[in-house]
C-alpha atoms as a PDB file:
ATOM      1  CA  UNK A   1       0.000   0.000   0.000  1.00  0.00           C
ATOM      2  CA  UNK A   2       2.804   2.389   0.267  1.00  0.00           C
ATOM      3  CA  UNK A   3       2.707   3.083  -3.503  1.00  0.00           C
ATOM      4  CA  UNK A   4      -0.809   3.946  -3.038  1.00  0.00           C
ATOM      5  CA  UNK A   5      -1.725   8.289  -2.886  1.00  0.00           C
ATOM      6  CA  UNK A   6      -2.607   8.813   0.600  1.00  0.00           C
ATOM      7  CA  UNK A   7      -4.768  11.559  -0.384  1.00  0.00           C
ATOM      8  CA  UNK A   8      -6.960   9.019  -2.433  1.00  0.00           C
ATOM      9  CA  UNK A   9      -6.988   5.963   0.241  1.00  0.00           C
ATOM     10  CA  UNK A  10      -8.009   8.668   2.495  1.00  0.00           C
ATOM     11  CA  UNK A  11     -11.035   9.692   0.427  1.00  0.00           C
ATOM     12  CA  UNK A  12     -12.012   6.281  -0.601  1.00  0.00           C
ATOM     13  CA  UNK A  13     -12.056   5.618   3.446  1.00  0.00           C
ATOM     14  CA  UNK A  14     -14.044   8.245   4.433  1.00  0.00           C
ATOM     15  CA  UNK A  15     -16.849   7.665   1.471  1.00  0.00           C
ATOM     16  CA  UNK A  16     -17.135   4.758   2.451  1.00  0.00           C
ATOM     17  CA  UNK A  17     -17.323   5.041   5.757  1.00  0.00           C
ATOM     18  CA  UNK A  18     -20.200   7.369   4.930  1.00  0.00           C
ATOM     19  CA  UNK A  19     -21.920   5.174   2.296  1.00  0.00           C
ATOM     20  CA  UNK A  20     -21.320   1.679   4.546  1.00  0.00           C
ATOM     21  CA  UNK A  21     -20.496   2.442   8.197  1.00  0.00           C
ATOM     22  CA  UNK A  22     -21.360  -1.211   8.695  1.00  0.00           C
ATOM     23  CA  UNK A  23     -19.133  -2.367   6.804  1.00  0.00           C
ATOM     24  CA  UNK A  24     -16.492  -1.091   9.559  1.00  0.00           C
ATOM     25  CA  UNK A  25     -17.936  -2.898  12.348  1.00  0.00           C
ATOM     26  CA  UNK A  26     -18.065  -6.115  10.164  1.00  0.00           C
ATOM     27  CA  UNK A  27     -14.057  -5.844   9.396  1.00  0.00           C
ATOM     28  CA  UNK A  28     -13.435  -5.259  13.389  1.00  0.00           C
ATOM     29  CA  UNK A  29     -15.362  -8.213  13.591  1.00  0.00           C
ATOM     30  CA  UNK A  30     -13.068 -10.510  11.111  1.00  0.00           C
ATOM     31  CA  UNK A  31      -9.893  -8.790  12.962  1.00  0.00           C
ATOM     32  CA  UNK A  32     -10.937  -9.681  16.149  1.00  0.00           C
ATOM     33  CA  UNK A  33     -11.496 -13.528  15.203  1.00  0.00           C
ATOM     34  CA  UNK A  34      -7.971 -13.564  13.354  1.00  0.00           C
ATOM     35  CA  UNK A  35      -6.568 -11.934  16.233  1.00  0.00           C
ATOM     36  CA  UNK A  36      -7.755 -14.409  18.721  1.00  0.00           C
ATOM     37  CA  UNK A  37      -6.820 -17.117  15.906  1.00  0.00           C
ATOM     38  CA  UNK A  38      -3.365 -15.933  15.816  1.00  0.00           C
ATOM     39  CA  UNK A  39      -2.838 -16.268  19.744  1.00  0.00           C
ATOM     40  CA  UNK A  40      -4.213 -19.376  19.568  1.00  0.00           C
ATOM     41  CA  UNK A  41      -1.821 -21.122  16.683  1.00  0.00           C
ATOM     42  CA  UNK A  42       1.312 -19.206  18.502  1.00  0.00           C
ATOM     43  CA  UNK A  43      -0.310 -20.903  21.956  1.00  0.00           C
ATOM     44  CA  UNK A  44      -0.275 -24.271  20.339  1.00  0.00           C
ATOM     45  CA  UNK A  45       3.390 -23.671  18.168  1.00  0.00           C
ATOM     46  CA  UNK A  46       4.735 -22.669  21.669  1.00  0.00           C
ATOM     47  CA  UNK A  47       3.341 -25.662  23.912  1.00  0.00           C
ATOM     48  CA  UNK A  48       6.261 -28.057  24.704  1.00  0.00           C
ATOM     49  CA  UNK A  49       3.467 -30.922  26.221  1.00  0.00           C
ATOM     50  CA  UNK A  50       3.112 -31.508  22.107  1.00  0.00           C
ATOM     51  CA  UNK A  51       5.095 -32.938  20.194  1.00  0.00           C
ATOM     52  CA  UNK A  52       7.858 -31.113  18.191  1.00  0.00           C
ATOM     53  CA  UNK A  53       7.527 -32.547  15.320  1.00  0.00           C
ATOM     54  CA  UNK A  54       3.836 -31.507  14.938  1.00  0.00           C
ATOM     55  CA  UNK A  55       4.600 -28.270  16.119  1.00  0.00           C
ATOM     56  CA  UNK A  56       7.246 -27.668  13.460  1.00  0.00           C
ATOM     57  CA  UNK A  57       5.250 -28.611  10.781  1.00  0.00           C
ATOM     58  CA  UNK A  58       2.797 -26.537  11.699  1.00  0.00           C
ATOM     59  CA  UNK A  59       4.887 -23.233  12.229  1.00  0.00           C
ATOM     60  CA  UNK A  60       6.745 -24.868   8.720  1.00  0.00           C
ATOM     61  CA  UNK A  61       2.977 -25.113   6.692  1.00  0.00           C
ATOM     62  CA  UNK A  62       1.759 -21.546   8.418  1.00  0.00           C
ATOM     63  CA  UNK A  63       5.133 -19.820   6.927  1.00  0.00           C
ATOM     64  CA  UNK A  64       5.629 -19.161  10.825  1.00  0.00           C
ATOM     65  CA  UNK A  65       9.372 -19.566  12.479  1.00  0.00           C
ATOM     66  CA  UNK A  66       9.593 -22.706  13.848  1.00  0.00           C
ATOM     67  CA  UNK A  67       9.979 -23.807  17.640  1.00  0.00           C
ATOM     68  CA  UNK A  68      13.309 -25.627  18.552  1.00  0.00           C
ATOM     69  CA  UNK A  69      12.106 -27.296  21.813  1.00  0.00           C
END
């Protein structure tokens, strides 16, 4: 996005916040579920009582850095 005129992201924003304000709310919404989804996967990467292999993978499939113990 840093290619993008900041001026024009800045006007498409606030039309449509005008036009759709729900469509704010909704997109707080989806953050807030990948948010929590993120914590959990790092949770999981990070919990030594599984097995290393299985967390490696995981981290390796997710494009994540991958736990060493």
């Amino acid at each position: 996005m840093a290619d993008q005129d900041t001026a024009y992201v800045q006007a498409l924003a606030g039309e449509l916040s005008t036009t759709r304000p729900d469509l704010l709310d909704l997109a707080e919404d989806e953050l807030r579920v990948l948010r929590t989804f993120k914590a959990a996967v790092a949770r999981f990467i990070h919990n030594e009582a599984i097995a290393l292999d299985i967390r490696q993978g995981l981290a390796r499939d997710l494009n994540l850095p991958q736990p060493t113990r």
